[in-house]
PDB file of N, CA and C in Angstrom:
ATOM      1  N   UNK A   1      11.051  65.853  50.830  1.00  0.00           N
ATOM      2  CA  UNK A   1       9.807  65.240  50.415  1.00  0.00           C
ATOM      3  C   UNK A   1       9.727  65.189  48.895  1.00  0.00           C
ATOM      4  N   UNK A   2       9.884  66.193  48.411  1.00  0.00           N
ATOM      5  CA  UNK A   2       9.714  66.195  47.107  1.00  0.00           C
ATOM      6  C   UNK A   2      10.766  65.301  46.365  1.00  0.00           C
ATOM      7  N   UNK A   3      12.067  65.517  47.035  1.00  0.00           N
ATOM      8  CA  UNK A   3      13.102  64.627  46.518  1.00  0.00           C
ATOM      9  C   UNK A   3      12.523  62.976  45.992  1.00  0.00           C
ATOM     10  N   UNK A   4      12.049  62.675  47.156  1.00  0.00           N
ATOM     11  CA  UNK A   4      11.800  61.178  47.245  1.00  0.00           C
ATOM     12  C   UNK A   4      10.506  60.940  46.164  1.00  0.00           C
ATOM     13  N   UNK A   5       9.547  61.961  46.374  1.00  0.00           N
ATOM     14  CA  UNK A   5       8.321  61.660  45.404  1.00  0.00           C
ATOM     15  C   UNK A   5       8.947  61.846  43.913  1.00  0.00           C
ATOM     16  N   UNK A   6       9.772  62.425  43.782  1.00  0.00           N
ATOM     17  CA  UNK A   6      10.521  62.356  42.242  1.00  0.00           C
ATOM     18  C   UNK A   6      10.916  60.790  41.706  1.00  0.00           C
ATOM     19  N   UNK A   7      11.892  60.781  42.940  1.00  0.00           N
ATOM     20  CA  UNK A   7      12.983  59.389  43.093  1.00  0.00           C
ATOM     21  C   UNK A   7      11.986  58.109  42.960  1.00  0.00           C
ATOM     22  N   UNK A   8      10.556  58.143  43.441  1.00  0.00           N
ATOM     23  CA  UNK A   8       9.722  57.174  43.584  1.00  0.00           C
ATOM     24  C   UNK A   8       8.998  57.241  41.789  1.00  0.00           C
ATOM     25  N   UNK A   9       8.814  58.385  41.705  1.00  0.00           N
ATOM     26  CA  UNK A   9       7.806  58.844  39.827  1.00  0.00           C
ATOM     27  C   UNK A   9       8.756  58.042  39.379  1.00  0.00           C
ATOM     28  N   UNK A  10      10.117  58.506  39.198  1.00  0.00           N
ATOM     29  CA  UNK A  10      11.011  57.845  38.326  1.00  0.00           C
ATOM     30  C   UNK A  10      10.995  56.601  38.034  1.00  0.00           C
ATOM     31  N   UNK A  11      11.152  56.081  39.478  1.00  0.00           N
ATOM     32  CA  UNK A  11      11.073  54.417  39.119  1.00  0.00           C
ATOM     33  C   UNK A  11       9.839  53.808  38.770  1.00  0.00           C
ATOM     34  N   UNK A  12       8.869  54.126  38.837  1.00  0.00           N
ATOM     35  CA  UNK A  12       7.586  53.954  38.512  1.00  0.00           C
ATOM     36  C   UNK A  12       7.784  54.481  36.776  1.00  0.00           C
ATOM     37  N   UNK A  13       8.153  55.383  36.542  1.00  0.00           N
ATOM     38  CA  UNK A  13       8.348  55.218  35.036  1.00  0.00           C
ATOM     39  C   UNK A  13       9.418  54.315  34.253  1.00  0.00           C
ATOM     40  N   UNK A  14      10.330  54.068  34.725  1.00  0.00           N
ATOM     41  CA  UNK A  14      11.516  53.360  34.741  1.00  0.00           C
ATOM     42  C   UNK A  14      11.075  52.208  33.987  1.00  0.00           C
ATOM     43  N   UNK A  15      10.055  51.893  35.368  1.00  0.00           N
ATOM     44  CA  UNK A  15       9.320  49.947  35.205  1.00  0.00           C
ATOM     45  C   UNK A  15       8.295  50.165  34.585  1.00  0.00           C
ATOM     46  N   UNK A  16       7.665  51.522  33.785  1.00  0.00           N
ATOM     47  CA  UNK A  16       6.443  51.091  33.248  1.00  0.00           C
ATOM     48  C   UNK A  16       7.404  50.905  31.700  1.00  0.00           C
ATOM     49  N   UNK A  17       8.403  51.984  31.641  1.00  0.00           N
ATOM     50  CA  UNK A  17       9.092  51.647  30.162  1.00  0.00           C
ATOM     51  C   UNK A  17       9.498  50.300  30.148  1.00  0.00           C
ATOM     52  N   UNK A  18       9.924  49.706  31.307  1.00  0.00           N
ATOM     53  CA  UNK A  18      10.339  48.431  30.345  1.00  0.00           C
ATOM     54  C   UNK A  18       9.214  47.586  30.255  1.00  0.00           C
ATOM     55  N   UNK A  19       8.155  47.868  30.816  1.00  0.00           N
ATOM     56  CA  UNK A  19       7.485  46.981  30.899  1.00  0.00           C
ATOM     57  C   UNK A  19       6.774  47.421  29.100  1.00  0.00           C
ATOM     58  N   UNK A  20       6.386  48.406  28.568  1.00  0.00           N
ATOM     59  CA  UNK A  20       5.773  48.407  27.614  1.00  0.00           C
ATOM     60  C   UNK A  20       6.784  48.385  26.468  1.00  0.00           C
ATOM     61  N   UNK A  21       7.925  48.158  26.733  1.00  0.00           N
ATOM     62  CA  UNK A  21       9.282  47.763  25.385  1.00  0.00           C
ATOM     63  C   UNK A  21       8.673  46.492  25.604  1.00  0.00           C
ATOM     64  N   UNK A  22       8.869  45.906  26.924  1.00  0.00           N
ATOM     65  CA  UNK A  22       8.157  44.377  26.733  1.00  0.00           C
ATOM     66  C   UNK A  22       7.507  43.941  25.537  1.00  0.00           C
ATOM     67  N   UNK A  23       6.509  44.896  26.517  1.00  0.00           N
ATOM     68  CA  UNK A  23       4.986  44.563  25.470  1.00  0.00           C
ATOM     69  C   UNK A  23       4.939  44.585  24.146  1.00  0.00           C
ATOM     70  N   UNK A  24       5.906  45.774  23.958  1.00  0.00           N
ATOM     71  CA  UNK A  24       5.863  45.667  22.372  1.00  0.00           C
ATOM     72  C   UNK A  24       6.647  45.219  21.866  1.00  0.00           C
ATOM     73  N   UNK A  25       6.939  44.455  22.139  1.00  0.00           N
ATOM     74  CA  UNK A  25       8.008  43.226  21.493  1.00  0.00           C
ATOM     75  C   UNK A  25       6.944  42.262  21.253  1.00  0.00           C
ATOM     76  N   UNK A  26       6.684  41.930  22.318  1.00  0.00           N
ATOM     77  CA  UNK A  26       5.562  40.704  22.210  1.00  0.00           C
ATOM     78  C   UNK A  26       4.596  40.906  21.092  1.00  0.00           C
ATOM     79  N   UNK A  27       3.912  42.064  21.115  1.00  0.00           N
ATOM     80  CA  UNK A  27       3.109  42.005  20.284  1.00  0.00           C
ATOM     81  C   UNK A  27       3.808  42.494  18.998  1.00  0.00           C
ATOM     82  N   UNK A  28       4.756  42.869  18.642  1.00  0.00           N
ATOM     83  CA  UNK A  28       5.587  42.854  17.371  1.00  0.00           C
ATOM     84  C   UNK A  28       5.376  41.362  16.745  1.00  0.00           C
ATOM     85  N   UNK A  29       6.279  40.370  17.697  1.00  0.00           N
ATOM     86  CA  UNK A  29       6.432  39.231  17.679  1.00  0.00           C
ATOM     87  C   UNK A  29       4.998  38.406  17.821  1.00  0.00           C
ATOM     88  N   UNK A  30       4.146  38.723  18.047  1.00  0.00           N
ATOM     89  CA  UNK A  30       2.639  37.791  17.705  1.00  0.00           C
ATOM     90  C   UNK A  30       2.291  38.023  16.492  1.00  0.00           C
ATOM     91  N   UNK A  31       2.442  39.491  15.873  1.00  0.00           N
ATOM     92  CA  UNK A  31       2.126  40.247  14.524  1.00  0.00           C
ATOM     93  C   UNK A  31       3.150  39.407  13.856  1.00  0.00           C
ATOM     94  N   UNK A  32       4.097  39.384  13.640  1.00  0.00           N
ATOM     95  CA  UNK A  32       5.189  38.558  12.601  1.00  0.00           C
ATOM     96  C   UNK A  32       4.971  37.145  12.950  1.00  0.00           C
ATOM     97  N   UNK A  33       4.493  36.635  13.857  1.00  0.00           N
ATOM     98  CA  UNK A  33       4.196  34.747  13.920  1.00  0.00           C
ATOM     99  C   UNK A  33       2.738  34.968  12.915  1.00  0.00           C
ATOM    100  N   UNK A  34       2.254  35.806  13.428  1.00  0.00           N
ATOM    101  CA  UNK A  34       0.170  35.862  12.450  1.00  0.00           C
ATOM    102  C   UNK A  34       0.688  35.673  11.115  1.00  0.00           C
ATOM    103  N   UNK A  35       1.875  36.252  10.701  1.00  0.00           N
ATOM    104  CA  UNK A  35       1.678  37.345   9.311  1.00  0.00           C
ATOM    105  C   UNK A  35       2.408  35.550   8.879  1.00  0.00           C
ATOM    106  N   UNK A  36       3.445  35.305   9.529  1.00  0.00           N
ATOM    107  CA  UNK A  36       4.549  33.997   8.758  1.00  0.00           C
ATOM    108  C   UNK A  36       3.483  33.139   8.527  1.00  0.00           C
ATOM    109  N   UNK A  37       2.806  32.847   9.846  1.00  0.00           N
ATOM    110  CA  UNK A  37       1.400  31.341   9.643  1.00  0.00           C
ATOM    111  C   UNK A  37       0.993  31.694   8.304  1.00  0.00           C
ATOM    112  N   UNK A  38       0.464  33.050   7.924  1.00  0.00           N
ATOM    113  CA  UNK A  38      -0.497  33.145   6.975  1.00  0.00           C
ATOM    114  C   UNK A  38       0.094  32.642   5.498  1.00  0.00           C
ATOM    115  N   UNK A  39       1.374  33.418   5.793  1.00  0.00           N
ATOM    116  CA  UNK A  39       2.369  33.232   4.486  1.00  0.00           C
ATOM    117  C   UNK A  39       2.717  31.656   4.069  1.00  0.00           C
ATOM    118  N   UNK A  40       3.064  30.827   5.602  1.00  0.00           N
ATOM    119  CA  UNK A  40       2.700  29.832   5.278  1.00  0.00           C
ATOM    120  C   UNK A  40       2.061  28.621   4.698  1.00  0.00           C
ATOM    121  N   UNK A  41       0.899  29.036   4.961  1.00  0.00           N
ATOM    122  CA  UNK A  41      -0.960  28.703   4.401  1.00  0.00           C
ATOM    123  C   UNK A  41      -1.310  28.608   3.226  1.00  0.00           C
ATOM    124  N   UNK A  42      -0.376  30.304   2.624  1.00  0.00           N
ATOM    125  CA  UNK A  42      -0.625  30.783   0.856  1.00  0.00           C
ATOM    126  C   UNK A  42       0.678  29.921   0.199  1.00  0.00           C
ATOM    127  N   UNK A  43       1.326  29.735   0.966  1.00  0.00           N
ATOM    128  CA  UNK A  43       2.563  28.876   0.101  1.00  0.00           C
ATOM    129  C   UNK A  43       2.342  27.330   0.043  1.00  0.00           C
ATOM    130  N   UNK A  44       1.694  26.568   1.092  1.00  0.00           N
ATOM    131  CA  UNK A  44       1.241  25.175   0.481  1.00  0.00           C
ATOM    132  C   UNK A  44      -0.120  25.849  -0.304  1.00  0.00           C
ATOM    133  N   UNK A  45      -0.870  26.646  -0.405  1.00  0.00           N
ATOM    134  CA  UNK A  45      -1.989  27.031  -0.890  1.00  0.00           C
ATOM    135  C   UNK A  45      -1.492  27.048  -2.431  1.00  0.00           C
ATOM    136  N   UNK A  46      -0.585  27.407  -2.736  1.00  0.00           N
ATOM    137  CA  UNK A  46       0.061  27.678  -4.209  1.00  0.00           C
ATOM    138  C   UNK A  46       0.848  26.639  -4.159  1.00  0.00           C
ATOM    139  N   UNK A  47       1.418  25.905  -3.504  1.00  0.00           N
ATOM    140  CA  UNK A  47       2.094  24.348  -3.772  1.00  0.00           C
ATOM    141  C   UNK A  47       0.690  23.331  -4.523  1.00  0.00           C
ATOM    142  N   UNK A  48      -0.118  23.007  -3.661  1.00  0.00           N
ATOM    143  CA  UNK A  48      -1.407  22.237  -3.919  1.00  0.00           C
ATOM    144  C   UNK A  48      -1.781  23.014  -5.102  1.00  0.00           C
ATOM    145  N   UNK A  49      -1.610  24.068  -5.471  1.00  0.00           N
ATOM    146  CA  UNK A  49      -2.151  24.585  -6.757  1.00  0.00           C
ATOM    147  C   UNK A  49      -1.540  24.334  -7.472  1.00  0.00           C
ATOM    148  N   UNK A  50      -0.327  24.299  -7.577  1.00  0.00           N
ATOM    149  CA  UNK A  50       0.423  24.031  -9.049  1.00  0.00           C
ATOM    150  C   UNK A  50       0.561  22.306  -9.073  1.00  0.00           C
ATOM    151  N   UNK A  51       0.584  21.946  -7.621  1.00  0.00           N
ATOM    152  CA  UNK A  51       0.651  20.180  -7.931  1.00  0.00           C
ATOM    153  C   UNK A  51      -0.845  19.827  -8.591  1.00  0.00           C
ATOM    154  N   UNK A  52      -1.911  20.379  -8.388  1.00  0.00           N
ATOM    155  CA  UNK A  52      -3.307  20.142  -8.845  1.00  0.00           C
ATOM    156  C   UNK A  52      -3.083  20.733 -10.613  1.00  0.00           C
ATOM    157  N   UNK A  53      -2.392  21.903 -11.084  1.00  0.00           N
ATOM    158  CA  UNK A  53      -2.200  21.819 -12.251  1.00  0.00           C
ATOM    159  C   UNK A  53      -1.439  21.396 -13.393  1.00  0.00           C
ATOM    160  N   UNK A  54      -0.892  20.470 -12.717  1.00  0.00           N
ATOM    161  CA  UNK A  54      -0.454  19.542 -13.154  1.00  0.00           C
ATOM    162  C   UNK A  54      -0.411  18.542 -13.457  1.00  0.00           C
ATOM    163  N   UNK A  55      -0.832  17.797 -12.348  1.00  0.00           N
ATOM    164  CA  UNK A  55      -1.970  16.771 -12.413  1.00  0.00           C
ATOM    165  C   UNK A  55      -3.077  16.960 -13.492  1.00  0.00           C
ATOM    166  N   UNK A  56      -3.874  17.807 -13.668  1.00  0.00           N
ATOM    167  CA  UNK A  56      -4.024  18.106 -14.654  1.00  0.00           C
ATOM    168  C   UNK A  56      -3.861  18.421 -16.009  1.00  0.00           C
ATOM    169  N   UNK A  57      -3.046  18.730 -15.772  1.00  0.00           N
ATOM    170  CA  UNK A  57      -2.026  18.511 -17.061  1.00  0.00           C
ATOM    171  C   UNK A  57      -1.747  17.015 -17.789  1.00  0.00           C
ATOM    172  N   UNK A  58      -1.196  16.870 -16.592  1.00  0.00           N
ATOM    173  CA  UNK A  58      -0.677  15.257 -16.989  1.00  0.00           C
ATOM    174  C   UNK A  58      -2.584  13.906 -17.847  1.00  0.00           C
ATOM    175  N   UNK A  59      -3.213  14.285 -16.781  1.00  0.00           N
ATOM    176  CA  UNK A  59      -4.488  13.556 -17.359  1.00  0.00           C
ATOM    177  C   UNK A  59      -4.885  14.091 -18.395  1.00  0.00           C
ATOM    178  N   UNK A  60      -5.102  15.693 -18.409  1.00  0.00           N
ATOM    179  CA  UNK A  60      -5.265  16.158 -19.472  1.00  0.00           C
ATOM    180  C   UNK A  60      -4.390  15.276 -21.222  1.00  0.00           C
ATOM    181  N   UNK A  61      -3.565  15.018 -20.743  1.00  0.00           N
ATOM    182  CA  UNK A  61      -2.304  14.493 -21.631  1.00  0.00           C
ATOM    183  C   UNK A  61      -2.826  13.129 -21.694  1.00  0.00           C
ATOM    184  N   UNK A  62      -2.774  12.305 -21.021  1.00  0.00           N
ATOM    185  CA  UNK A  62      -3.382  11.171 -21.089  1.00  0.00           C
ATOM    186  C   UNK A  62      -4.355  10.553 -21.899  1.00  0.00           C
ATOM    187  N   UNK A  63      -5.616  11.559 -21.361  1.00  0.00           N
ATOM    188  CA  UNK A  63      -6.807  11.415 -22.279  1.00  0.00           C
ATOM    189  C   UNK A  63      -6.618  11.798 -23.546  1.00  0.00           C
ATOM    190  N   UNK A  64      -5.718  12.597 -23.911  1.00  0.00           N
ATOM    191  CA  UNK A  64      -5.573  13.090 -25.331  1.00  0.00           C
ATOM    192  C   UNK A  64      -4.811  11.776 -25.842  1.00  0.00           C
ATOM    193  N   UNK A  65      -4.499  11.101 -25.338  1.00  0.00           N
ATOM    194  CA  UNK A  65      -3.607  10.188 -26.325  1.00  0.00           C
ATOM    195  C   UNK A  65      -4.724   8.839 -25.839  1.00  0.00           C
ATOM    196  N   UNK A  66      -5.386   8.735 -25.356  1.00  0.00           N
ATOM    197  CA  UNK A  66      -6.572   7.550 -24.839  1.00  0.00           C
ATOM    198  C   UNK A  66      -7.582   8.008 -26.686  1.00  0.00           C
ATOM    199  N   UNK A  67      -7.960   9.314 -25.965  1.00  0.00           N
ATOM    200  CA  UNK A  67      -8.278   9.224 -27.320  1.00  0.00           C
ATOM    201  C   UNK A  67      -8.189   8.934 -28.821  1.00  0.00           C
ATOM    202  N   UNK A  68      -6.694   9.329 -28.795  1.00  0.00           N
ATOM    203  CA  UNK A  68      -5.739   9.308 -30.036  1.00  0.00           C
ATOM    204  C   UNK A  68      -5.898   7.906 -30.825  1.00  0.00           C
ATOM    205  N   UNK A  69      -5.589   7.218 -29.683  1.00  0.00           N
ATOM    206  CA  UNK A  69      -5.398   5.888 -29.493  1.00  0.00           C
ATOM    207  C   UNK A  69      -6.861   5.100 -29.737  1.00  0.00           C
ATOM    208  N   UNK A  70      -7.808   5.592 -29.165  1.00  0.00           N
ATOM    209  CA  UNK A  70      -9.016   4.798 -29.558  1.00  0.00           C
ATOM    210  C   UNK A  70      -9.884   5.661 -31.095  1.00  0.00           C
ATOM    211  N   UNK A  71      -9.295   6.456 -31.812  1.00  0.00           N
ATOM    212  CA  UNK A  71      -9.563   7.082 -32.903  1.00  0.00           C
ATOM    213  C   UNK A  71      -8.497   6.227 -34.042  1.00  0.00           C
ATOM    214  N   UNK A  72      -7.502   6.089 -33.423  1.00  0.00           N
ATOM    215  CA  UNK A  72      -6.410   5.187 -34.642  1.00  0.00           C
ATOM    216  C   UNK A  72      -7.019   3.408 -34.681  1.00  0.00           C
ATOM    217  N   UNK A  73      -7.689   2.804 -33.716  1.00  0.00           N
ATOM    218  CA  UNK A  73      -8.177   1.364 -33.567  1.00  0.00           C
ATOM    219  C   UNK A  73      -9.260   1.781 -34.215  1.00  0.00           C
ATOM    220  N   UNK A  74     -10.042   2.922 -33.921  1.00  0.00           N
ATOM    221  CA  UNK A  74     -11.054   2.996 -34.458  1.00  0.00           C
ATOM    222  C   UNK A  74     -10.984   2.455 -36.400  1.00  0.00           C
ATOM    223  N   UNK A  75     -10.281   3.541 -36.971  1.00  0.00           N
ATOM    224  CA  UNK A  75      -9.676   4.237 -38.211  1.00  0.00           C
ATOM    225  C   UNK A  75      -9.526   2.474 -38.545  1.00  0.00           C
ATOM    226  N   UNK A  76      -8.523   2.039 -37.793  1.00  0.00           N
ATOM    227  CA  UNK A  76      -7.841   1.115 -38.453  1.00  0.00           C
ATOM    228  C   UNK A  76      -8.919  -0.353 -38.547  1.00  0.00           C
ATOM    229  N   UNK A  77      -9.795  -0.589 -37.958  1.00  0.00           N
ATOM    230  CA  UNK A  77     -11.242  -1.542 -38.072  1.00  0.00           C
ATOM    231  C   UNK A  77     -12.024  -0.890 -39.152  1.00  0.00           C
ATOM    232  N   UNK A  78     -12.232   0.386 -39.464  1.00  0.00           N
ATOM    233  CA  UNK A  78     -12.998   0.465 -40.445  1.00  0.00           C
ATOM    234  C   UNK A  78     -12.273   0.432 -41.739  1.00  0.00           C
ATOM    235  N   UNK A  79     -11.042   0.796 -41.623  1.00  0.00           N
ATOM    236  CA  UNK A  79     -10.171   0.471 -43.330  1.00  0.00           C
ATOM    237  C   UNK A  79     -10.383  -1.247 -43.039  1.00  0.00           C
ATOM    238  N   UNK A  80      -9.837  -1.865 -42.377  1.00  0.00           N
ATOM    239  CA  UNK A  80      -9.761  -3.572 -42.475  1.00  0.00           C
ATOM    240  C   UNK A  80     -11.318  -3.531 -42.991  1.00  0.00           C
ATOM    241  N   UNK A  81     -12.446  -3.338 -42.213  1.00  0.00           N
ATOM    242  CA  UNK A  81     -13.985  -3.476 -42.872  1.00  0.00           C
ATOM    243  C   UNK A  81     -14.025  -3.464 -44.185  1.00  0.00           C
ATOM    244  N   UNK A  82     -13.194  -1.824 -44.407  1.00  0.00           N
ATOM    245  CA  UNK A  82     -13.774  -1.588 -45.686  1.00  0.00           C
ATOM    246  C   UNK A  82     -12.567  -2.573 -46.743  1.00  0.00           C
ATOM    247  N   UNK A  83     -11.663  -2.750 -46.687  1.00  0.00           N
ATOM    248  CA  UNK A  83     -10.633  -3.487 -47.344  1.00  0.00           C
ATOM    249  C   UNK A  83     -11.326  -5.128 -47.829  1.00  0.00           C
ATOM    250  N   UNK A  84     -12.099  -5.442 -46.209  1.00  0.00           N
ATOM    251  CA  UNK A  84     -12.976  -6.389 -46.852  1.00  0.00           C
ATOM    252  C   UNK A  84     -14.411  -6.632 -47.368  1.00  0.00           C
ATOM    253  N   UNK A  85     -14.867  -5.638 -47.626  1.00  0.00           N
ATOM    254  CA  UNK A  85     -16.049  -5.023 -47.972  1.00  0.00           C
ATOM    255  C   UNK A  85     -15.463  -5.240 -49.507  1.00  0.00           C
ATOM    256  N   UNK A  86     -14.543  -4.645 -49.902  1.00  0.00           N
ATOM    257  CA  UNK A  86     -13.966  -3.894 -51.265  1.00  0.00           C
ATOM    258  C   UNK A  86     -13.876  -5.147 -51.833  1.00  0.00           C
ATOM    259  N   UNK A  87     -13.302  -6.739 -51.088  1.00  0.00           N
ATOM    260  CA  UNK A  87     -12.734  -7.416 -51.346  1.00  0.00           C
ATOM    261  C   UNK A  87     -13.386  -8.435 -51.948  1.00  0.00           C
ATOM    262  N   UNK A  88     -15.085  -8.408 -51.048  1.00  0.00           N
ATOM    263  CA  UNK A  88     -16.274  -9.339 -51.024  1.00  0.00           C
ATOM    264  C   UNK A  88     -16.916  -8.572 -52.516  1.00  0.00           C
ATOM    265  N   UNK A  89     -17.010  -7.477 -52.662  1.00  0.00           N
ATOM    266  CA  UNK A  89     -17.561  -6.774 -53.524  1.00  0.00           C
ATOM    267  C   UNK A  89     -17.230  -7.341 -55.242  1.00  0.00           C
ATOM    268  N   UNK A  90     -15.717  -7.290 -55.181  1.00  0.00           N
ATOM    269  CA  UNK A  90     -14.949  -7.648 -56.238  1.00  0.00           C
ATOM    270  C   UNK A  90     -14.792  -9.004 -56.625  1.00  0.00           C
ATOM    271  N   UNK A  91     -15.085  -9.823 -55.873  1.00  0.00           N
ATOM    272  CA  UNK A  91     -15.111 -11.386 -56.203  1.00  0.00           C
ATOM    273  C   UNK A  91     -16.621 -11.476 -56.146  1.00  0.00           C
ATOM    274  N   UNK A  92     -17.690 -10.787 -56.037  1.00  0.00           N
ATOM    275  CA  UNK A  92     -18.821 -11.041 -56.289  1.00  0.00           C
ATOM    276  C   UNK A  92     -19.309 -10.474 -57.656  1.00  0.00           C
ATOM    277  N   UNK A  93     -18.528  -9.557 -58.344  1.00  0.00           N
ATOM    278  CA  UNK A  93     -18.798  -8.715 -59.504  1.00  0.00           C
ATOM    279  C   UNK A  93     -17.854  -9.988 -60.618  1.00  0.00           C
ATOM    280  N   UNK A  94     -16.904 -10.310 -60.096  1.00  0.00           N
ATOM    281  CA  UNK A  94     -16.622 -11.610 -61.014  1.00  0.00           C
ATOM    282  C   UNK A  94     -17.689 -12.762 -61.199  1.00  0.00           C
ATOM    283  N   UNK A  95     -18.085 -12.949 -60.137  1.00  0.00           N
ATOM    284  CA  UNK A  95     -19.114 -14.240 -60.004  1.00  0.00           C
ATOM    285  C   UNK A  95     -19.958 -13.387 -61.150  1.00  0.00           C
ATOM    286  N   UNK A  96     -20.251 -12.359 -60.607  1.00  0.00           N
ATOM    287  CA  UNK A  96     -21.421 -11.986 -61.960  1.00  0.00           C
ATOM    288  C   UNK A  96     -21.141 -12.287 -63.406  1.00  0.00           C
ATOM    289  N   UNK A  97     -20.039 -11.917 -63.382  1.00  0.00           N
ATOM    290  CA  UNK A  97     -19.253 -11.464 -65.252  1.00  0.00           C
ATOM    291  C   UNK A  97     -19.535 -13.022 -65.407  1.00  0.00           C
ATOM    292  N   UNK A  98     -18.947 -13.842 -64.556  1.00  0.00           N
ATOM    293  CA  UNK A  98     -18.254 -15.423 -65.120  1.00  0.00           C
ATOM    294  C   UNK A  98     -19.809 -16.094 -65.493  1.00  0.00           C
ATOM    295  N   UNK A  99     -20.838 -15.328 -64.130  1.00  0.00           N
ATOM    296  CA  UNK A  99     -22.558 -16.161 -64.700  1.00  0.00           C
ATOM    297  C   UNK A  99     -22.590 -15.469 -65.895  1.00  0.00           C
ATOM    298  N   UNK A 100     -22.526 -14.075 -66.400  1.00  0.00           N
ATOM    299  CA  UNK A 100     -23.064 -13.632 -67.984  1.00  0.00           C
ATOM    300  C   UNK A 100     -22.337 -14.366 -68.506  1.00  0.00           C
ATOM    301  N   UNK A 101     -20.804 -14.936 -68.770  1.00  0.00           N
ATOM    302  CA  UNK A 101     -20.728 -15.149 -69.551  1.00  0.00           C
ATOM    303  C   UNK A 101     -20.647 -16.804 -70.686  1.00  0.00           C
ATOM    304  N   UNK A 102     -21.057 -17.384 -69.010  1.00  0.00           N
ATOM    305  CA  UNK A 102     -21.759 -18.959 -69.148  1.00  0.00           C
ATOM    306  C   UNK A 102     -22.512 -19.008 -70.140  1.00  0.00           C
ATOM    307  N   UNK A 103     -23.565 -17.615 -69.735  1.00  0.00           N
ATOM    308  CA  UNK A 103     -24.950 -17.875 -70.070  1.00  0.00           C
ATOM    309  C   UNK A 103     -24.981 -17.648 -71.781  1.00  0.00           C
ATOM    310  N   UNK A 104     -24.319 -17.088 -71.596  1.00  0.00           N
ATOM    311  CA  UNK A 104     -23.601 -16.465 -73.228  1.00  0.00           C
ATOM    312  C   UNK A 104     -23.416 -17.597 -74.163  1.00  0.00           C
ATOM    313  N   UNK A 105     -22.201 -18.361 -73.396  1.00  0.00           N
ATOM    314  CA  UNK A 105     -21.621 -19.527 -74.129  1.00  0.00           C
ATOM    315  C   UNK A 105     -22.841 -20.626 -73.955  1.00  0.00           C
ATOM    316  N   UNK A 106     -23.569 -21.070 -73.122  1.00  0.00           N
ATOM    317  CA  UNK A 106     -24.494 -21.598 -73.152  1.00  0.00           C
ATOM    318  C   UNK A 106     -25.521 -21.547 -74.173  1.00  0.00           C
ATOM    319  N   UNK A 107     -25.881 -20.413 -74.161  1.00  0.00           N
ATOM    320  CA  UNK A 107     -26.909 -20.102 -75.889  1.00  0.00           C
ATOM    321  C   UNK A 107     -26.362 -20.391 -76.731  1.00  0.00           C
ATOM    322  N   UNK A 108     -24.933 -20.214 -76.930  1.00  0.00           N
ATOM    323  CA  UNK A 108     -24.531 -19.956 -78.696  1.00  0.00           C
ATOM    324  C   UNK A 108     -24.295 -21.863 -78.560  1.00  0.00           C
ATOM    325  N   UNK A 109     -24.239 -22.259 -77.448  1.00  0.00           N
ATOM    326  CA  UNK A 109     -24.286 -23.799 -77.493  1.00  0.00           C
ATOM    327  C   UNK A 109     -25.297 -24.274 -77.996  1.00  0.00           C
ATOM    328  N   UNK A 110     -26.656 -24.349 -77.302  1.00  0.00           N
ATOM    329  CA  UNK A 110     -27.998 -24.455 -77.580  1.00  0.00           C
ATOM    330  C   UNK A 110     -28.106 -23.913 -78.839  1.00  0.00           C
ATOM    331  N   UNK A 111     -27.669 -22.855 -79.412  1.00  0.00           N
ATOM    332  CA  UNK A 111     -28.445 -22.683 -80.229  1.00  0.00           C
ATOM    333  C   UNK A 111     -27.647 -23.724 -81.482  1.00  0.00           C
ATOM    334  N   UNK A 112     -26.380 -24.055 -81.438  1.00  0.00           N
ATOM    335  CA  UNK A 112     -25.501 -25.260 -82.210  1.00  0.00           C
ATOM    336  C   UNK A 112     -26.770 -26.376 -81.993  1.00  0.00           C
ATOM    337  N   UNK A 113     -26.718 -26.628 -81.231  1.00  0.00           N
ATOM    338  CA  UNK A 113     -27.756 -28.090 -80.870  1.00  0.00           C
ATOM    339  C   UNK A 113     -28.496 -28.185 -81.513  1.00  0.00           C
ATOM    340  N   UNK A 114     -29.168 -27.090 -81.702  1.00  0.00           N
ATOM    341  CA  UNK A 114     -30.889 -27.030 -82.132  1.00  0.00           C
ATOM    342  C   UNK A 114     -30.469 -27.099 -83.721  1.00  0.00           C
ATOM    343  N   UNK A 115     -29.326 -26.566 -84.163  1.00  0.00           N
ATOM    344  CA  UNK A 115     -29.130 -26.567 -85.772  1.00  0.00           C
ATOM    345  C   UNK A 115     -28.983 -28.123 -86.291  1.00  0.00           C
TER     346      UNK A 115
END
């Protein structure tokens, strides 16, 4: 009797060991699929991050030279302005000199006349 109730425990432990090596495999193996997904997740998570800082970068770069660029058109309309500002200025300060000095020669004319 006892023989057999041994012979019977045994196998009853036999099949519960493999059954919980099973198990813990499985759940080894659910724990390392959880853990890879996650790792997964953080690695396009840090892909999309560095492609987003870059992108940034790059516009960042862009606008700096948009700017650059509309500060040099800028620059360069107000020298032409002022170039012709300078230009109108200086042929109008002649017009002046050339009226004084009409007016000049004009008197010392008149005043011949009148002698």
């Amino acid at each position: 009797m006892c023989y057999i109730q041994n012979k019977n425990k045994n196998k009853k432990n036999k099949k519960n060991k493999k059954k919980n090596k099973k198990n813990n495999k499985n759940k080894k193996n659910k724990n390392k699929n959880k853990k890879n997904k996650k790792n997964k997740k953080n690695k396009n998570k840090n892909k999309n991050k560095n492609k987003n800082k870059k992108k940034n970068k790059k516009n960042k770069n862009k606008n700096k030279n948009k700017n650059k660029n509309k500060n040099k058109n800028k620059n360069k309309n107000k020298n032409k302005k002022n170039k012709k500002n300078k230009n109108k200025n200086k042929k109008n300060k002649e017009k002046k000199m050339n009226k004084k000095k009409n007016k000049k020669k004009n008197k010392k004319k008149n005043r011949k006349k009148k002698k």
